[in-house]
N, C-alpha and C. Protein backbone atom coordinates (compact mmCIF):
# COMPACT_ATOMS: atom_id res chain seq x y z
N UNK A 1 -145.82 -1.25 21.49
CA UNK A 1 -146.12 -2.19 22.55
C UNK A 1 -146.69 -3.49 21.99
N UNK A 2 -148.13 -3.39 21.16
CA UNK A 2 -148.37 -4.47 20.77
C UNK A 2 -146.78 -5.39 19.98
N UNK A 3 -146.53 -4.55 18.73
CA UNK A 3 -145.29 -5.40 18.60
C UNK A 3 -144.19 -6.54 19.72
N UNK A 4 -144.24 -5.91 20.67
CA UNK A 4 -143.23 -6.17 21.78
C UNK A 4 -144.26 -8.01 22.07
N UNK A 5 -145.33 -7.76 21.96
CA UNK A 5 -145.64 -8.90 22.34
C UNK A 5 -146.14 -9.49 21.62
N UNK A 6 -146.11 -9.22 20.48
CA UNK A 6 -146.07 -10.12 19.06
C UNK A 6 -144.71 -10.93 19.62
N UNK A 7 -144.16 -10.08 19.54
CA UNK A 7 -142.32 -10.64 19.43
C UNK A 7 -142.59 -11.81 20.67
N UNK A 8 -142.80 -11.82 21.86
CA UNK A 8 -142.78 -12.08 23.06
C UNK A 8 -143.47 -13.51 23.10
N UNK A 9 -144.39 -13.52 22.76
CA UNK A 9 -145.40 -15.10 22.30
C UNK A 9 -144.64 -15.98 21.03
N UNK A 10 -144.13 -15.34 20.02
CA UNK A 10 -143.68 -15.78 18.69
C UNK A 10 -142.00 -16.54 19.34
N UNK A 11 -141.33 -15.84 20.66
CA UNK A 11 -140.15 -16.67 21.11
C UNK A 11 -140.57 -17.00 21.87
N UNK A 12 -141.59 -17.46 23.02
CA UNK A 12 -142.14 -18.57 23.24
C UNK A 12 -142.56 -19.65 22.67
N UNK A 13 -143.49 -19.25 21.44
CA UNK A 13 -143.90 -20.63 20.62
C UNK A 13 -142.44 -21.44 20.27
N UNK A 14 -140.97 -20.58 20.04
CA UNK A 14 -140.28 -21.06 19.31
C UNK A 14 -139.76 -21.85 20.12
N UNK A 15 -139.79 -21.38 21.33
CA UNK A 15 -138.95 -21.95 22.58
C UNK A 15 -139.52 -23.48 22.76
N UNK A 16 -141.14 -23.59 22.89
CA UNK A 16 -141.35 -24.36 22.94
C UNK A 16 -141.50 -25.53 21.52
N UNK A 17 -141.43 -25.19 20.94
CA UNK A 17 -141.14 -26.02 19.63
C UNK A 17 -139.84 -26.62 19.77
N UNK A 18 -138.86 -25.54 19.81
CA UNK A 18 -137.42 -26.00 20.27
C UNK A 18 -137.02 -27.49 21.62
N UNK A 19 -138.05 -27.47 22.34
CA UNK A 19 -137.71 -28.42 23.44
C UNK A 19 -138.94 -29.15 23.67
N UNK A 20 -139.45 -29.78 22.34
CA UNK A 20 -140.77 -30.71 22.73
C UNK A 20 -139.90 -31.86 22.38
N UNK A 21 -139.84 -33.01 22.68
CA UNK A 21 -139.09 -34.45 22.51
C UNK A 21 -138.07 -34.10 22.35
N UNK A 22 -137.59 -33.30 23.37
CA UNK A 22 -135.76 -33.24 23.65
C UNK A 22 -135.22 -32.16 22.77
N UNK A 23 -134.07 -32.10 22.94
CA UNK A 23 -133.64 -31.60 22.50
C UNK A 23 -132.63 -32.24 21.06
N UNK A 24 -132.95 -33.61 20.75
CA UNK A 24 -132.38 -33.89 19.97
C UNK A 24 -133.45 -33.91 18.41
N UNK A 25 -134.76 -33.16 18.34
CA UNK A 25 -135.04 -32.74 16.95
C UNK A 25 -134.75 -31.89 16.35
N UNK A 26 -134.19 -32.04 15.29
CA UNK A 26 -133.70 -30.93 14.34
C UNK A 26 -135.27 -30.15 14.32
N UNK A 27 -135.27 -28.95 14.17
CA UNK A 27 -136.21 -28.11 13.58
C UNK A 27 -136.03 -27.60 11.98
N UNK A 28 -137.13 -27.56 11.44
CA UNK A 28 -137.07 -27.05 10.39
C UNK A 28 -137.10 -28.05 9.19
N UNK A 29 -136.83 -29.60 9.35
CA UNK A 29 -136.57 -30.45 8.44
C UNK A 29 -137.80 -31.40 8.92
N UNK A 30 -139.03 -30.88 7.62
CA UNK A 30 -139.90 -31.09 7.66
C UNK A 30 -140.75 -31.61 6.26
N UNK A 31 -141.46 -32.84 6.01
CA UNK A 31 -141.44 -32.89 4.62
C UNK A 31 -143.09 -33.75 4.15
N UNK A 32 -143.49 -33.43 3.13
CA UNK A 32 -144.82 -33.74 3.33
C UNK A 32 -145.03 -35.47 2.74
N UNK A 33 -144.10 -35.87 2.53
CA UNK A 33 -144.45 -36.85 1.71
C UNK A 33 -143.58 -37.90 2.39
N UNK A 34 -143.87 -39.16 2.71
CA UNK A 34 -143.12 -40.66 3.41
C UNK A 34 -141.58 -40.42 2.54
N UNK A 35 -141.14 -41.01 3.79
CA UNK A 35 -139.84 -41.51 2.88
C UNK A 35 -139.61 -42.49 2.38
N UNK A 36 -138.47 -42.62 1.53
CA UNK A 36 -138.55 -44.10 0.87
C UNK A 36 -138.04 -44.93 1.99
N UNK A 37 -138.00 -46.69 1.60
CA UNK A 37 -137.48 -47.25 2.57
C UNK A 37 -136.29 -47.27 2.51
N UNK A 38 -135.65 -47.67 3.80
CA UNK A 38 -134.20 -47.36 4.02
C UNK A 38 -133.62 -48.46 3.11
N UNK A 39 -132.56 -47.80 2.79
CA UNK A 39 -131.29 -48.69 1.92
C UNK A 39 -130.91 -49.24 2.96
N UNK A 40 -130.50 -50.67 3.02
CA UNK A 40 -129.31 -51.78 3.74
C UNK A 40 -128.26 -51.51 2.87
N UNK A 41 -127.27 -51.03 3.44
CA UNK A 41 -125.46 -51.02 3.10
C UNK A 41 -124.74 -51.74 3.63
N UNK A 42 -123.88 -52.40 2.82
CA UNK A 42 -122.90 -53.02 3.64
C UNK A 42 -121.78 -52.11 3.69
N UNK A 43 -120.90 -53.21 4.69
CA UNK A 43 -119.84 -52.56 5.37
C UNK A 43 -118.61 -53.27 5.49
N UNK A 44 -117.46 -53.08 5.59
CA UNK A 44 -116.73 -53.77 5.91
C UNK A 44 -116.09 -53.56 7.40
N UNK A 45 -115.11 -54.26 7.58
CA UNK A 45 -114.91 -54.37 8.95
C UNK A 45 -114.64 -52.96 9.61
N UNK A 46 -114.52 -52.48 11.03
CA UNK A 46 -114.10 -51.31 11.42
C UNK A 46 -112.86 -50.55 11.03
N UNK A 47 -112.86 -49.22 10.89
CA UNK A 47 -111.32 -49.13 10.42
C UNK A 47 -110.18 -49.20 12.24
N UNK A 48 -111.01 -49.39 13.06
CA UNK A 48 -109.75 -49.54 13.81
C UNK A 48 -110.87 -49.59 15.10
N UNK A 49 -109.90 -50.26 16.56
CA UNK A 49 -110.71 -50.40 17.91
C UNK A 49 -111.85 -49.08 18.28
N UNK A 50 -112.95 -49.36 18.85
CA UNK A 50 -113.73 -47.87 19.05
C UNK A 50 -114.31 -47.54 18.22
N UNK A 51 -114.88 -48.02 16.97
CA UNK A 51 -115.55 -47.31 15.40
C UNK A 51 -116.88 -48.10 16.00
N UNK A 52 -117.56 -47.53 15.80
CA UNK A 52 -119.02 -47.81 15.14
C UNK A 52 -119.71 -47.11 13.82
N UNK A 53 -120.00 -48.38 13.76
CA UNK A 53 -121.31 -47.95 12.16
C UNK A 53 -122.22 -47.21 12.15
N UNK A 54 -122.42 -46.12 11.71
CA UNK A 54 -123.82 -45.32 11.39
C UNK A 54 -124.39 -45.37 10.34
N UNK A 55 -125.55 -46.17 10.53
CA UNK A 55 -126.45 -46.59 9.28
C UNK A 55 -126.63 -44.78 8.53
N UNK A 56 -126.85 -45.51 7.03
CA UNK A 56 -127.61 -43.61 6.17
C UNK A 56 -128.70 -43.45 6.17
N UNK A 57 -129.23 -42.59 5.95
CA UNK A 57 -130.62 -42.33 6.18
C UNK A 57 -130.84 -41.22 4.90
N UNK A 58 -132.54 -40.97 5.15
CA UNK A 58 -132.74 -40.26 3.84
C UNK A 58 -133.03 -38.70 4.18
N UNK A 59 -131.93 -37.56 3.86
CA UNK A 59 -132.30 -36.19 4.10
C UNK A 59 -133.06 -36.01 2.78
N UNK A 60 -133.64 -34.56 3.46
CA UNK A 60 -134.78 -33.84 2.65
C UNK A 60 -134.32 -32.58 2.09
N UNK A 61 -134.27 -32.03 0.84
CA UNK A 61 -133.33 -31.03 0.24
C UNK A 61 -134.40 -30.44 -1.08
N UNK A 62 -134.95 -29.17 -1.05
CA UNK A 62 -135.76 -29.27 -2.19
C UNK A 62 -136.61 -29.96 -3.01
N UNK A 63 -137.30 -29.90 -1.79
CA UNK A 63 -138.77 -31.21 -2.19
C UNK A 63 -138.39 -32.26 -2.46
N UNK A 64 -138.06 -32.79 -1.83
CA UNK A 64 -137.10 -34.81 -2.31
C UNK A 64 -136.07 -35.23 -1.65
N UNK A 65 -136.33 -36.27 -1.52
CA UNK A 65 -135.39 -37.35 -0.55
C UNK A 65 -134.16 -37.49 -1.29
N UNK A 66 -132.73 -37.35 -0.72
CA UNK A 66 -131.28 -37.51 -0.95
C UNK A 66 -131.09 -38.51 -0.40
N UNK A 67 -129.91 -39.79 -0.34
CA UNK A 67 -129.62 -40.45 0.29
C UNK A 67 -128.75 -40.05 0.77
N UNK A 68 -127.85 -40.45 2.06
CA UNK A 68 -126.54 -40.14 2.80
C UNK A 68 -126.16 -41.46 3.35
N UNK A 69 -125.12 -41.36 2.74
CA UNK A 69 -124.28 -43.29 3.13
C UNK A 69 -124.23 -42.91 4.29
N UNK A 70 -124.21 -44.43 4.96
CA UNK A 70 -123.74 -44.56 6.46
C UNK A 70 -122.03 -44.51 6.71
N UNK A 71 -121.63 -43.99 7.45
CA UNK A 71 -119.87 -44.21 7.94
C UNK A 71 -119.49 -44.99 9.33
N UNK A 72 -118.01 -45.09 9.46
CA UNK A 72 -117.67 -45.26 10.63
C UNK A 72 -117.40 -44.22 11.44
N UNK A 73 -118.01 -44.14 12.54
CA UNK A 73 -117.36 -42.96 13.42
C UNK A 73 -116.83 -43.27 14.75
N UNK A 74 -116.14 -42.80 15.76
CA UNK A 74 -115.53 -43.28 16.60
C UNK A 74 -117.06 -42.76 17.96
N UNK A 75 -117.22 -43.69 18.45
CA UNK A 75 -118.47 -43.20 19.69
C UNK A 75 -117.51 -42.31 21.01
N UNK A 76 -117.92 -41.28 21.22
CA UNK A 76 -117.41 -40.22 22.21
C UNK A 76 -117.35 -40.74 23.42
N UNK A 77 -116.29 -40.34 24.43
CA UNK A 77 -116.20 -40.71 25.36
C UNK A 77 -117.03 -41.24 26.57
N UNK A 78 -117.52 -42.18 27.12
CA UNK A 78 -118.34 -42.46 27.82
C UNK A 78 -119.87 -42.52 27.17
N UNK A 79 -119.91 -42.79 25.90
CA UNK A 79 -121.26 -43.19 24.90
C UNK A 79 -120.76 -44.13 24.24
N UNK A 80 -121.69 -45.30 24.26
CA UNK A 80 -121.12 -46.74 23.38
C UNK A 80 -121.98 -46.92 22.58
N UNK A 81 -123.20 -46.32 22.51
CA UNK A 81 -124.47 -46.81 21.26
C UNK A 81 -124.66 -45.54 20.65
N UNK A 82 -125.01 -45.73 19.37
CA UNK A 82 -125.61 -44.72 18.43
C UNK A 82 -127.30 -45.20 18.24
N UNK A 83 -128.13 -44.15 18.18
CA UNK A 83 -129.33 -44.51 18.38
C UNK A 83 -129.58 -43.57 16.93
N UNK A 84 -129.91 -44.30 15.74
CA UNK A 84 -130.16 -43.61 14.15
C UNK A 84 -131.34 -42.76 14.40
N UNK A 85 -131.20 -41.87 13.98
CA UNK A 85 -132.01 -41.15 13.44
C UNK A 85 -133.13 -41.56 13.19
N UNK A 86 -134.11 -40.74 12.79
CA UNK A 86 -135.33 -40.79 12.04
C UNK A 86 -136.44 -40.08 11.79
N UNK A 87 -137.57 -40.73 10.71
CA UNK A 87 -138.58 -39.77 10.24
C UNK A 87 -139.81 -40.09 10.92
N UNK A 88 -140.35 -39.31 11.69
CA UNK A 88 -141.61 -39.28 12.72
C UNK A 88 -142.77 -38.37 12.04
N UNK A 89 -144.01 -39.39 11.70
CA UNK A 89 -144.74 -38.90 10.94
C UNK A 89 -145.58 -37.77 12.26
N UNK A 90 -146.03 -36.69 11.70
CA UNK A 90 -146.84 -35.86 12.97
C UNK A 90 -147.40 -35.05 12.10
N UNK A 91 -148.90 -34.85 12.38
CA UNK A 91 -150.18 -34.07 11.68
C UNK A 91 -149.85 -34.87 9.86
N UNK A 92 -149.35 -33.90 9.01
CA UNK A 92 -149.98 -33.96 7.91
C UNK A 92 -148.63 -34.30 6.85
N UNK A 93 -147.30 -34.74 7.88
CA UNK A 93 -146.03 -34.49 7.44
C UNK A 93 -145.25 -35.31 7.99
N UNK A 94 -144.01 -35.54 7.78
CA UNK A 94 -142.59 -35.92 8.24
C UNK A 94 -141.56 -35.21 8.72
N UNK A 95 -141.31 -35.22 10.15
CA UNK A 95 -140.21 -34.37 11.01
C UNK A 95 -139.55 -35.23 11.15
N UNK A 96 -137.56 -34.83 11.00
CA UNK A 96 -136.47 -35.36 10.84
C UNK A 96 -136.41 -35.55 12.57
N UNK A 97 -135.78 -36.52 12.92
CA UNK A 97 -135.33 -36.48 14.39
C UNK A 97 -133.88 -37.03 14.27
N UNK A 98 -132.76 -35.99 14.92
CA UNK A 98 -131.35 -36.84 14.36
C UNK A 98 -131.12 -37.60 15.42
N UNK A 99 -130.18 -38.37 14.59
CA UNK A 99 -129.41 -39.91 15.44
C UNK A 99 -128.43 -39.00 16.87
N UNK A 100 -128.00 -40.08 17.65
CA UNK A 100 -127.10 -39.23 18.69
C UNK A 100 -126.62 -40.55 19.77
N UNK A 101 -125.55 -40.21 20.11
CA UNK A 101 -125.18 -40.91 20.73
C UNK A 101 -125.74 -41.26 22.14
N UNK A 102 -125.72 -42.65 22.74
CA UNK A 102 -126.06 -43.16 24.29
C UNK A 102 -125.11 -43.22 25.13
């Protein structure tokens, strides 16, 4: 019994972790140290009508910042803005929040 509600509070906490500022934070990509500042990339023109640019940003992979170029991607039907990503400092760390379309 006790177990049962070990279990029972532990998928609540998760639940609510899962749906604090939306549902668009990744969980789990969490990092103790600032990131570097963002790289400016250039770009060249779109590859075709409908592309937008997605700036890169810096993922976190075994203690340390990776870079990830930005691309073109086509924005989904009835969404015209991409809103980037980012790193939101909270307590003692850095939580990833991903980019997503408007």
């Amino acid at each position: 019994m006790k177990n049962m509600i070990k279990a029972g509070i532990a998928t609540g906490v998760l639940f609510t972790l899962l749906t604090l500022d939306g549902c668009a934070a990744r969980v789990g990509v969490y990092a103790r140290v600032a990131p570097p500042p963002v790289r400016y990339e250039t770009y060249g023109p779109a590859p075709g009508p409908g592309y937008v640019w997605i700036n890169g940003y810096w993922g976190w992979r075994a203690n340390s910042y990776y870079w990830i170029g930005g691309r073109w991607d086509r924005a989904p039907q009835g969404r015209r803005r991409w809103e980037d990503g980012r790193w939101e400092h909270r307590g003692g760390g850095y939580v990833w929040r991903d980019g997503r379309w408007r």
